[in-house]
N, C-alpha and C. Protein backbone atom coordinates (compact mmCIF):
# COMPACT_ATOMS: atom_id res chain seq x y z
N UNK A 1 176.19 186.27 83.57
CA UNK A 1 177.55 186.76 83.39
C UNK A 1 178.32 185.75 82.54
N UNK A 2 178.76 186.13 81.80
CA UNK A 2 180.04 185.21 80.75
C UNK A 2 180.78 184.59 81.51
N UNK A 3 181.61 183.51 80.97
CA UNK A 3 182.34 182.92 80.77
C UNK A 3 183.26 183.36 79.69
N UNK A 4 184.82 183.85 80.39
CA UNK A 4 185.71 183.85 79.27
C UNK A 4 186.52 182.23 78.86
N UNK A 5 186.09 181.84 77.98
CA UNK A 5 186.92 180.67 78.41
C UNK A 5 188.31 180.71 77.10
N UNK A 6 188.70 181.84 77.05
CA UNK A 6 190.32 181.86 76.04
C UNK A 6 190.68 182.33 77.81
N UNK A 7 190.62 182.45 78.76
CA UNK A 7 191.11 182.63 80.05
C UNK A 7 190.93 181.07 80.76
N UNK A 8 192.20 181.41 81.35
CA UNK A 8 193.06 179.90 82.28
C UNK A 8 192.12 179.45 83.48
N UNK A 9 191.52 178.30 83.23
CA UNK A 9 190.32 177.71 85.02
C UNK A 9 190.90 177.56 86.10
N UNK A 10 190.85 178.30 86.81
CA UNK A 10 192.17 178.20 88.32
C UNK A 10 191.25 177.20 89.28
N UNK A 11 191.18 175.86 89.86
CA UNK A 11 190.62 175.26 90.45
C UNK A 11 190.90 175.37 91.76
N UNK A 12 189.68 175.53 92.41
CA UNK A 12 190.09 175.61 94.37
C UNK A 12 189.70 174.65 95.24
N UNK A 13 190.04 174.45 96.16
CA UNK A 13 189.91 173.50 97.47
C UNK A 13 188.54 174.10 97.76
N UNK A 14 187.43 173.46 97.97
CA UNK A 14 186.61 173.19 99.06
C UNK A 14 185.96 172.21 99.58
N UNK A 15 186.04 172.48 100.42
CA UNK A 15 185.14 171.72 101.77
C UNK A 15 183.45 171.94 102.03
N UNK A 16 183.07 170.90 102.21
CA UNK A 16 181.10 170.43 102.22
C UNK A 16 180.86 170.43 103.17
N UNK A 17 180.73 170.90 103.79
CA UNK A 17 179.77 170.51 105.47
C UNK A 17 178.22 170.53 105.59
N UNK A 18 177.91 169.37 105.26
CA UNK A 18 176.60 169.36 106.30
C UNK A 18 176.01 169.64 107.47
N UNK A 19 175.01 170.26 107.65
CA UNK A 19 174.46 170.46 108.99
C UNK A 19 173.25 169.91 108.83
N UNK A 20 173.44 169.01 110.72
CA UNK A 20 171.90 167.95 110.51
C UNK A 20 172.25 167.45 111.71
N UNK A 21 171.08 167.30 112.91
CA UNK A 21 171.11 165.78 113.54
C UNK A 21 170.57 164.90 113.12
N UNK A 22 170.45 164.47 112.05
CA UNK A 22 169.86 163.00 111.29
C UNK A 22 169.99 162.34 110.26
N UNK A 23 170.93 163.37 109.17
CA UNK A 23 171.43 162.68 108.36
C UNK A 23 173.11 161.70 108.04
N UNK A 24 173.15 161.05 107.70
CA UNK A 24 174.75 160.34 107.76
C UNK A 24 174.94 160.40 106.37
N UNK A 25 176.19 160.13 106.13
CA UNK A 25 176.98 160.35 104.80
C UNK A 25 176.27 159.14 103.61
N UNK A 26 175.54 158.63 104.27
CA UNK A 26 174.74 157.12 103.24
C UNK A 26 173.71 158.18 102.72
N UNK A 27 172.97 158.97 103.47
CA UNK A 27 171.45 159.45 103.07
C UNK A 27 171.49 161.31 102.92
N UNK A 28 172.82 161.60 102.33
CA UNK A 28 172.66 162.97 102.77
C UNK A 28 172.62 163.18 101.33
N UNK A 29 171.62 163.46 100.48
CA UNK A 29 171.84 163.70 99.11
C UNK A 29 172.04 164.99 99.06
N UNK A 30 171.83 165.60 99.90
CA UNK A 30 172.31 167.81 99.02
C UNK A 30 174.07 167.81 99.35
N UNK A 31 174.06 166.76 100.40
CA UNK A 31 175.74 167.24 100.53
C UNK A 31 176.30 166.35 99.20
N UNK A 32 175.56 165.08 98.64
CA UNK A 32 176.32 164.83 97.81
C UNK A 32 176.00 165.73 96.17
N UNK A 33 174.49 166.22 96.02
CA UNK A 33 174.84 166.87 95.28
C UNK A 33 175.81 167.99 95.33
N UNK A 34 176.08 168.69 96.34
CA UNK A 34 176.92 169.56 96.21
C UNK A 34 178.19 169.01 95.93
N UNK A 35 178.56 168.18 96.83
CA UNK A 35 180.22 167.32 96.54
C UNK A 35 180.42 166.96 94.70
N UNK A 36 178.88 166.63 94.20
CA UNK A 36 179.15 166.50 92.70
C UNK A 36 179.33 167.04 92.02
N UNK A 37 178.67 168.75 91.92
CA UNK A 37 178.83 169.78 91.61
C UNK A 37 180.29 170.37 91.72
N UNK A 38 180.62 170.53 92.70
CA UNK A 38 181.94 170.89 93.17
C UNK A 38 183.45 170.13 92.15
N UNK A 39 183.42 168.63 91.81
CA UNK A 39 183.98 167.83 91.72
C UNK A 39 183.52 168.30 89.93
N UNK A 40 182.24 168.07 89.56
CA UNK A 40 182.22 168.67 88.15
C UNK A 40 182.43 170.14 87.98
N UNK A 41 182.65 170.97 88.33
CA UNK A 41 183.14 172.29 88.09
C UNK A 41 184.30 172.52 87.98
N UNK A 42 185.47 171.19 88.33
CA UNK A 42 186.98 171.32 87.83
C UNK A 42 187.84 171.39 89.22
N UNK A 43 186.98 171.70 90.48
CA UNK A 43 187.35 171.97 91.95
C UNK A 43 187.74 170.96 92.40
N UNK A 44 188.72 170.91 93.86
CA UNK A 44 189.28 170.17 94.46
C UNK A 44 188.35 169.66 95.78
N UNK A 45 187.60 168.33 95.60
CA UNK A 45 187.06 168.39 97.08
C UNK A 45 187.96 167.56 98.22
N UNK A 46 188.30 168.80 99.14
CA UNK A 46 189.37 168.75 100.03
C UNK A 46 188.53 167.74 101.62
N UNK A 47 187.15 168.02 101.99
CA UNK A 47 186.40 167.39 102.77
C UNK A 47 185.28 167.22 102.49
N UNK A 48 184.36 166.27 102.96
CA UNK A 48 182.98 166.53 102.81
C UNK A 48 183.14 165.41 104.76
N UNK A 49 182.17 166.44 105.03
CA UNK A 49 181.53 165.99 106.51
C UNK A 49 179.97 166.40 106.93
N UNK A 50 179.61 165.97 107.82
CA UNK A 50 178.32 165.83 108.55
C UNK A 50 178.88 166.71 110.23
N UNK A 51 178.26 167.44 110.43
CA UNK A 51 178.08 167.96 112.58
C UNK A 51 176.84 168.27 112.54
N UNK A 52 176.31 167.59 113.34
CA UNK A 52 175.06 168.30 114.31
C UNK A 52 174.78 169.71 114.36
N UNK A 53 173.46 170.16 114.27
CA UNK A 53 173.32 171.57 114.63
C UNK A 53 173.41 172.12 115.74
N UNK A 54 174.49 172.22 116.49
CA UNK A 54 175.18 172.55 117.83
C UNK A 54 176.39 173.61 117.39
N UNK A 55 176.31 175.24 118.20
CA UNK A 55 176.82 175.97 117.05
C UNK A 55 178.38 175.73 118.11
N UNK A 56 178.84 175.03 118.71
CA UNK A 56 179.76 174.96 119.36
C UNK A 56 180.37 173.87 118.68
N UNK A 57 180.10 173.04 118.26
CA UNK A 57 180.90 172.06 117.02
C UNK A 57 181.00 172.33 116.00
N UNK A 58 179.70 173.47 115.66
CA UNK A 58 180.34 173.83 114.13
C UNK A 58 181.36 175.03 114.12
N UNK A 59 181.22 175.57 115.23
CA UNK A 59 182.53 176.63 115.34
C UNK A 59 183.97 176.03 115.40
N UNK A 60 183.71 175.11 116.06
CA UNK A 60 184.95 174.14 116.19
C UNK A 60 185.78 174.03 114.81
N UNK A 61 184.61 173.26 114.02
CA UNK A 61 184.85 172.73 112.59
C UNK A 61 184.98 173.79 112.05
N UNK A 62 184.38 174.64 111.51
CA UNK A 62 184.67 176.03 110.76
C UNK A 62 185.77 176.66 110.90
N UNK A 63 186.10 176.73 112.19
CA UNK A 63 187.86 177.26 112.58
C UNK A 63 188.77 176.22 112.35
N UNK A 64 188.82 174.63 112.53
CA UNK A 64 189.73 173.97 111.90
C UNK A 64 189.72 173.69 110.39
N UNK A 65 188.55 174.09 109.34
CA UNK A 65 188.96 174.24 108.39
C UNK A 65 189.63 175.10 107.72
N UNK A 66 188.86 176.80 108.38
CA UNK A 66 189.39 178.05 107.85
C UNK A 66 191.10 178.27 108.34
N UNK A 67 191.70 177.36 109.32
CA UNK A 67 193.05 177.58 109.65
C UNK A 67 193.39 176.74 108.69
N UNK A 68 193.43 175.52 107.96
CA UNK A 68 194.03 174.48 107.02
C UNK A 68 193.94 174.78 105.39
N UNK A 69 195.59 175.06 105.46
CA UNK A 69 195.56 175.86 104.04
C UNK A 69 195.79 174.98 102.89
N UNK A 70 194.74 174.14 103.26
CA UNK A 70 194.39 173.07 102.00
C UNK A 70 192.96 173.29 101.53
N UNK A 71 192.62 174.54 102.40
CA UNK A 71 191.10 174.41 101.98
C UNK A 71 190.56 176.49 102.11
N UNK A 72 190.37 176.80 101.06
CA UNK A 72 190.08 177.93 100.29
C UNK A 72 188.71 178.23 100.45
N UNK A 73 187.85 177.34 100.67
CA UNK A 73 186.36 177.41 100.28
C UNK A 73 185.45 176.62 101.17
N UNK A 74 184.65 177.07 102.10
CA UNK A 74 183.20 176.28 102.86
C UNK A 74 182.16 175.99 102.19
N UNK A 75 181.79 175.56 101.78
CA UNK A 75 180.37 175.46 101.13
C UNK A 75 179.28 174.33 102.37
N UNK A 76 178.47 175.26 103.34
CA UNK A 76 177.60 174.26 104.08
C UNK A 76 176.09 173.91 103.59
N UNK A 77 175.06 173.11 103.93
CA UNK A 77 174.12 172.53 103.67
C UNK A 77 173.55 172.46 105.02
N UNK A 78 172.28 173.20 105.29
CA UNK A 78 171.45 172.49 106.67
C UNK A 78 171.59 174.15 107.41
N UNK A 79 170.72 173.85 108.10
CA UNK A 79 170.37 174.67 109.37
C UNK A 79 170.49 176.34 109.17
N UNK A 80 169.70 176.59 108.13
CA UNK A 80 169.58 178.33 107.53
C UNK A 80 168.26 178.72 108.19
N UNK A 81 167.47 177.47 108.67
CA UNK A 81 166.21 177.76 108.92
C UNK A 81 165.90 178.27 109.88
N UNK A 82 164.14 178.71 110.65
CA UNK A 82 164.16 179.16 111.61
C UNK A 82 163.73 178.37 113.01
N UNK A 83 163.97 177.36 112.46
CA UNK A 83 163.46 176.16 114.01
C UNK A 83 165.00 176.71 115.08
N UNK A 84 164.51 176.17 116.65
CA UNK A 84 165.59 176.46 117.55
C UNK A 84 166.57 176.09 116.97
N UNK A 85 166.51 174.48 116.02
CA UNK A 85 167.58 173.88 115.71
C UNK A 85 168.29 174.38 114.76
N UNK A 86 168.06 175.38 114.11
CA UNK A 86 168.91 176.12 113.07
C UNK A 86 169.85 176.99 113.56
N UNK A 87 170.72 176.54 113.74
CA UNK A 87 171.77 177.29 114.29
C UNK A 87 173.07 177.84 113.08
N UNK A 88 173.19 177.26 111.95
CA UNK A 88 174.28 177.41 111.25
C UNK A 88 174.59 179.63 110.59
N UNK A 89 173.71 179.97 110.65
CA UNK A 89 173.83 181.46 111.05
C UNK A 89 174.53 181.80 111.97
N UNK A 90 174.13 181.50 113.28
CA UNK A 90 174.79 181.72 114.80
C UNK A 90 176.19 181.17 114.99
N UNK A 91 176.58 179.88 113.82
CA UNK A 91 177.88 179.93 114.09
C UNK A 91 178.82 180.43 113.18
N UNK A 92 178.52 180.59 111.46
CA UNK A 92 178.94 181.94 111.08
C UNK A 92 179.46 182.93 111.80
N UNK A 93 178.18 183.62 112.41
CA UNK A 93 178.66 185.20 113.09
C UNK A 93 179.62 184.97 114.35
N UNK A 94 180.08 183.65 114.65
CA UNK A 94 181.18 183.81 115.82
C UNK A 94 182.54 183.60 114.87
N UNK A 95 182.41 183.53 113.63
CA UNK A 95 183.84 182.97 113.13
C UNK A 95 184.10 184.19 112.28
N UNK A 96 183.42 184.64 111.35
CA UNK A 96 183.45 185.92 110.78
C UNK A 96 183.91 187.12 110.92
N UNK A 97 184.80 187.45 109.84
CA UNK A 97 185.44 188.90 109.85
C UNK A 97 184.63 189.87 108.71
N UNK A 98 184.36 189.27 107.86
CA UNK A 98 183.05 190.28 106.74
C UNK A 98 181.61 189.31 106.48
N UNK A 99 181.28 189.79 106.58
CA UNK A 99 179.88 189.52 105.89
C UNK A 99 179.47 189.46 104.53
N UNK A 100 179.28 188.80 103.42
CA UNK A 100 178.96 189.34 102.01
C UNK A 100 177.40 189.12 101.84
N UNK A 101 176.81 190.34 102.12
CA UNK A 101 175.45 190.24 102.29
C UNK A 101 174.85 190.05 100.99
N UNK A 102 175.39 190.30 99.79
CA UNK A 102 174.73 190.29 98.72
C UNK A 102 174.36 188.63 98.41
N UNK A 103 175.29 187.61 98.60
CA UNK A 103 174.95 186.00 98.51
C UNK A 103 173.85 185.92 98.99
N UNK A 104 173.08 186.07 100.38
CA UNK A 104 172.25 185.68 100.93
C UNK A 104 170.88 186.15 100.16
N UNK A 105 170.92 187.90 99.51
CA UNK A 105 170.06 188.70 98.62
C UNK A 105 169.81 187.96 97.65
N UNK A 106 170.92 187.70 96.65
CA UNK A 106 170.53 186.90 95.61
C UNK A 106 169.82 185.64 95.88
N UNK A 107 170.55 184.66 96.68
CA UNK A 107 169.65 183.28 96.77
C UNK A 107 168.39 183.45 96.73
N UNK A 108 168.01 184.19 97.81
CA UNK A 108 166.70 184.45 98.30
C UNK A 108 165.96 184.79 97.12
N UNK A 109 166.58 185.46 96.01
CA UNK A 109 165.67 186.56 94.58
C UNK A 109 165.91 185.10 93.93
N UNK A 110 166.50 184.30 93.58
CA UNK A 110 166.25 183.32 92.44
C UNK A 110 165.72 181.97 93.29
N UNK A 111 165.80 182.24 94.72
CA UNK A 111 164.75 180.92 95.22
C UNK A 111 163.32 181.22 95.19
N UNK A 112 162.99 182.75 95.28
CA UNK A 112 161.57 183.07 95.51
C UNK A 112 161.11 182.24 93.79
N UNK A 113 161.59 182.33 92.90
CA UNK A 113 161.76 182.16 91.42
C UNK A 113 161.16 180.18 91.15
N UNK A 114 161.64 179.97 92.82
CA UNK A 114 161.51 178.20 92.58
C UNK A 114 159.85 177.42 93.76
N UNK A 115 160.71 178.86 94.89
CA UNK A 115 159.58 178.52 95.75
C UNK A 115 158.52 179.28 96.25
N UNK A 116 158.70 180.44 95.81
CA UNK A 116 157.54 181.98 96.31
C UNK A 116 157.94 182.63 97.58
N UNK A 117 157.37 182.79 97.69
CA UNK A 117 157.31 183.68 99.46
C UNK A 117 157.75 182.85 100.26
N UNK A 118 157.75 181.08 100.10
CA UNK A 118 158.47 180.40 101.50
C UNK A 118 160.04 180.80 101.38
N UNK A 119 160.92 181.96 100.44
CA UNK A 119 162.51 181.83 100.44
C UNK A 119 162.57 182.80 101.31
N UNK A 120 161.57 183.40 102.20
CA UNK A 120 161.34 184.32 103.26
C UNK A 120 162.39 183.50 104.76
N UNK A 121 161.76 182.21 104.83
CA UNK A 121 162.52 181.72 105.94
C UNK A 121 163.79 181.16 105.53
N UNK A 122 164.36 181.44 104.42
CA UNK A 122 165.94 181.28 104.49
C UNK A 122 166.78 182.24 105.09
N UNK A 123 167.64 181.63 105.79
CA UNK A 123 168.89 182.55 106.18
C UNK A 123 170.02 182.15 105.52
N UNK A 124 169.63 181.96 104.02
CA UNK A 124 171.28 181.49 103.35
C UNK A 124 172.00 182.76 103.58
N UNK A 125 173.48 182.56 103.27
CA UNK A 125 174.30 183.78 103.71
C UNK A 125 175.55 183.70 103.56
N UNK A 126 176.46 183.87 103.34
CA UNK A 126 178.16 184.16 103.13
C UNK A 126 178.78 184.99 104.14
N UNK A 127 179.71 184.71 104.28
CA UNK A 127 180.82 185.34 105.34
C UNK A 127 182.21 185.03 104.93
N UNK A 128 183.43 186.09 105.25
CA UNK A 128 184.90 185.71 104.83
C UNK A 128 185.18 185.65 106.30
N UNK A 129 186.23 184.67 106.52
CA UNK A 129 186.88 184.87 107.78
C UNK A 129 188.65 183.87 107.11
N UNK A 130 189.38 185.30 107.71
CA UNK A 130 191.05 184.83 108.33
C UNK A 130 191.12 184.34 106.68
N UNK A 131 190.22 184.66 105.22
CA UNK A 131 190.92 184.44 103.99
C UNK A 131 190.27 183.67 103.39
N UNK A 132 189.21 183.06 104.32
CA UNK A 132 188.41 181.53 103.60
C UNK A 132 186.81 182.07 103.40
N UNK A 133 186.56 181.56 102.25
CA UNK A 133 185.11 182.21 101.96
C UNK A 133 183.97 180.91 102.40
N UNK A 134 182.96 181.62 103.25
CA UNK A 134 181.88 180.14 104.15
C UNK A 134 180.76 180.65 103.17
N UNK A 135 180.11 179.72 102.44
CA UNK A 135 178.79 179.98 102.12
C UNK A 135 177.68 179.24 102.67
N UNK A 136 176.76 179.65 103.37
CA UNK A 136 175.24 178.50 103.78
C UNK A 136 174.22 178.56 103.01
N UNK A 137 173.99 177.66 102.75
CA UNK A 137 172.86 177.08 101.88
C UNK A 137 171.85 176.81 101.94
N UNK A 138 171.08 177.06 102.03
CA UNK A 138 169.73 175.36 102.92
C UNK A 138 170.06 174.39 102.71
N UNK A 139 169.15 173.24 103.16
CA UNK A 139 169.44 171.61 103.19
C UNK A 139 168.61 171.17 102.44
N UNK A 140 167.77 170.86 101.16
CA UNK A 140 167.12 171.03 100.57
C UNK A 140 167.96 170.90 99.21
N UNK A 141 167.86 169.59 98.42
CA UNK A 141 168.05 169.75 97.07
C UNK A 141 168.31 170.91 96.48
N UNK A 142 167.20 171.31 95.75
CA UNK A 142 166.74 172.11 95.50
C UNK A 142 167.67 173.57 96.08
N UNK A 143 167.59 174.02 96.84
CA UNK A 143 168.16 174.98 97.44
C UNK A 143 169.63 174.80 97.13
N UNK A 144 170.57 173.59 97.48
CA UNK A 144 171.84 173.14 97.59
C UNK A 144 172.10 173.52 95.29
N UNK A 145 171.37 173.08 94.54
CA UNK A 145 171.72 173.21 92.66
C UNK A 145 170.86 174.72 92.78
N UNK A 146 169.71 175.48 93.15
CA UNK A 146 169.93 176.73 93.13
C UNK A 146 171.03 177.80 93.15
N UNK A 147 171.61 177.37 94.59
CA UNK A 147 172.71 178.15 95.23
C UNK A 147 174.11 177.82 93.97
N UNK A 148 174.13 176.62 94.25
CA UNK A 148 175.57 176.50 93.12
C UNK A 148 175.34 176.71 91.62
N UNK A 149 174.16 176.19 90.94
CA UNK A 149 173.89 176.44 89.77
C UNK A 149 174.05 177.98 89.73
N UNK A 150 172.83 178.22 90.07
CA UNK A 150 172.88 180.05 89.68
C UNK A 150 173.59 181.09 90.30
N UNK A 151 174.68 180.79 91.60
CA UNK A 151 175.79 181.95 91.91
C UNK A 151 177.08 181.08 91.87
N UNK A 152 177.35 180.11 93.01
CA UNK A 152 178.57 180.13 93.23
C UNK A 152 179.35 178.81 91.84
N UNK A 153 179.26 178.21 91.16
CA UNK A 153 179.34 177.82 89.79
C UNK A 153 180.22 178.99 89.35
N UNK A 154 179.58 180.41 88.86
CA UNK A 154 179.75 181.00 87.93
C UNK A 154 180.76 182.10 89.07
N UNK A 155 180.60 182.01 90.36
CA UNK A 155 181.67 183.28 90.75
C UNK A 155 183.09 182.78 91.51
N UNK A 156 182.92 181.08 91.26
CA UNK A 156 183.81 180.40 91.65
C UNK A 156 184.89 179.83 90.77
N UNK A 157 184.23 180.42 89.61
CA UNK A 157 184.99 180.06 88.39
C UNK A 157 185.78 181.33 87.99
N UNK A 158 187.27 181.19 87.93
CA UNK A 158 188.06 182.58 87.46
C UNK A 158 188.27 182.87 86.53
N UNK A 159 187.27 182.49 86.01
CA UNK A 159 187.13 182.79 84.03
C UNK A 159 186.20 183.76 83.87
N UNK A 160 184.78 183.85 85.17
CA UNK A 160 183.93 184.79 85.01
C UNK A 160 184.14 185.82 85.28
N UNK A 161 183.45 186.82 84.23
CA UNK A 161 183.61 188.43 84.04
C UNK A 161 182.20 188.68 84.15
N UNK A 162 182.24 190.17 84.91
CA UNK A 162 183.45 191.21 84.96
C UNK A 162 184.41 190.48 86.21
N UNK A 163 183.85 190.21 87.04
CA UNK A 163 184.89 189.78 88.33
C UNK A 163 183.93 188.35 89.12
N UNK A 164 184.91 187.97 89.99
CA UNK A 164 184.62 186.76 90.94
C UNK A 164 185.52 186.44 92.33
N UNK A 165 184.82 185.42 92.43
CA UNK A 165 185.86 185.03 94.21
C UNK A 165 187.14 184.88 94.17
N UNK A 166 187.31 184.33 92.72
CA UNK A 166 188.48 183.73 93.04
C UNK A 166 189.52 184.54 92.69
N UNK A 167 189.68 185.31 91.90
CA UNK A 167 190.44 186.63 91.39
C UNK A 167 190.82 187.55 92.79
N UNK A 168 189.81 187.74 93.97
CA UNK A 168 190.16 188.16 94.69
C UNK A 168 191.01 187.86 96.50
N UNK A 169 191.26 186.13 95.86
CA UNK A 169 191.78 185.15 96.82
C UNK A 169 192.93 185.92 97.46
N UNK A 170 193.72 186.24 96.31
CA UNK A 170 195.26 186.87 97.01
C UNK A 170 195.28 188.01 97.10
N UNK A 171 194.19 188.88 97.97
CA UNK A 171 194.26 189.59 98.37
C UNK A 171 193.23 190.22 99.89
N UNK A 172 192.66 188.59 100.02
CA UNK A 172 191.96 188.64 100.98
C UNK A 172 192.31 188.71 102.21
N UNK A 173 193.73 188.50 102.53
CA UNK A 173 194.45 188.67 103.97
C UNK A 173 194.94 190.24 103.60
N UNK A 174 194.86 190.89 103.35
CA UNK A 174 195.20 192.09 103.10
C UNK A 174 194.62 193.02 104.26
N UNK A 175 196.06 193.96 104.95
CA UNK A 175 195.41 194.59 105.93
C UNK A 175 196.25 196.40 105.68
């Protein structure tokens, strides 16, 4: 999809969350590639944090970001997988008012592209809740410049046509 760029770059707040019991902010390289990504795309990074895969802290966290209207955008890392410990799905679906099933479709079609048949055990996935858009990622390099390189880059940017996220910000509390 194009880039119009004779059209104005509207830059947004988001927030990084990692999911992990083992990584810390010294050794977490997908959250920092993402934080770099984010930061080179013209965006505001409003947080970057680390919680455990415990879906009762990340609900916690997910609802005190999606209420703080300094922050427009989730972007998480970690726990899409299918071990017990993957929980970051399970706490999605307690915070969530839509689902955007097509994010999770695509990843999956341009990860099979990197990794084959293992993009079977991803549960990457998107959800809107209360106005704020959550995307999950895997934890995985790789997975973390997939996801942003080839979708959210280009639908996070309000220059891209035909349409994108951000064009439809002020109108996402709409009832």
């Amino acid at each position: 999809m194009p880039v119009d760029t004779s059209r104005t770059f509207t830059p947004i707040n988001i927030a990084v969350l990692t999911i992990s019991d083992t990584r810390t902010l010294d050794d977490d390289t997908s959250g920092k590639v993402l934080a770099d990504r984010v930061v080179g795309a013209g965006h505001t990074l409003v947080e970057r944090a680390i919680e455990k895969d415990v879906v009762d802290r990340l609900v916690t966290r997910l609802n005190n970001w999606i209420d703080d209207p300094r922050i427009d955008c989730i972007v998480t890392t970690g726990g899409t997988g299918l071990t017990g410990r993957d929980v970051t799905p399970e706490a999605l679906d307690r915070v969530k008012e839509k689902d955007i099933p097509g994010f999770g479709e695509l990843f999956r079609w341009l990860s099979f592209k990197s990794i084959g048949t293992s993009t079977v055990q991803s549960r990457a996935m998107a959800v809107l809740s209360r106005g704020t858009y959550i995307f999950a990622l895997p934890g995985s390099n790789g997975a973390v410049k997939d996801g942003w390189d080839q979708i959210l880059a280009e639908q996070l940017d309000s220059r891209n046509r035909p349409c994108n996220f951000v064009e439809l910000m002020p109108r996402l509390r709409e009832v």
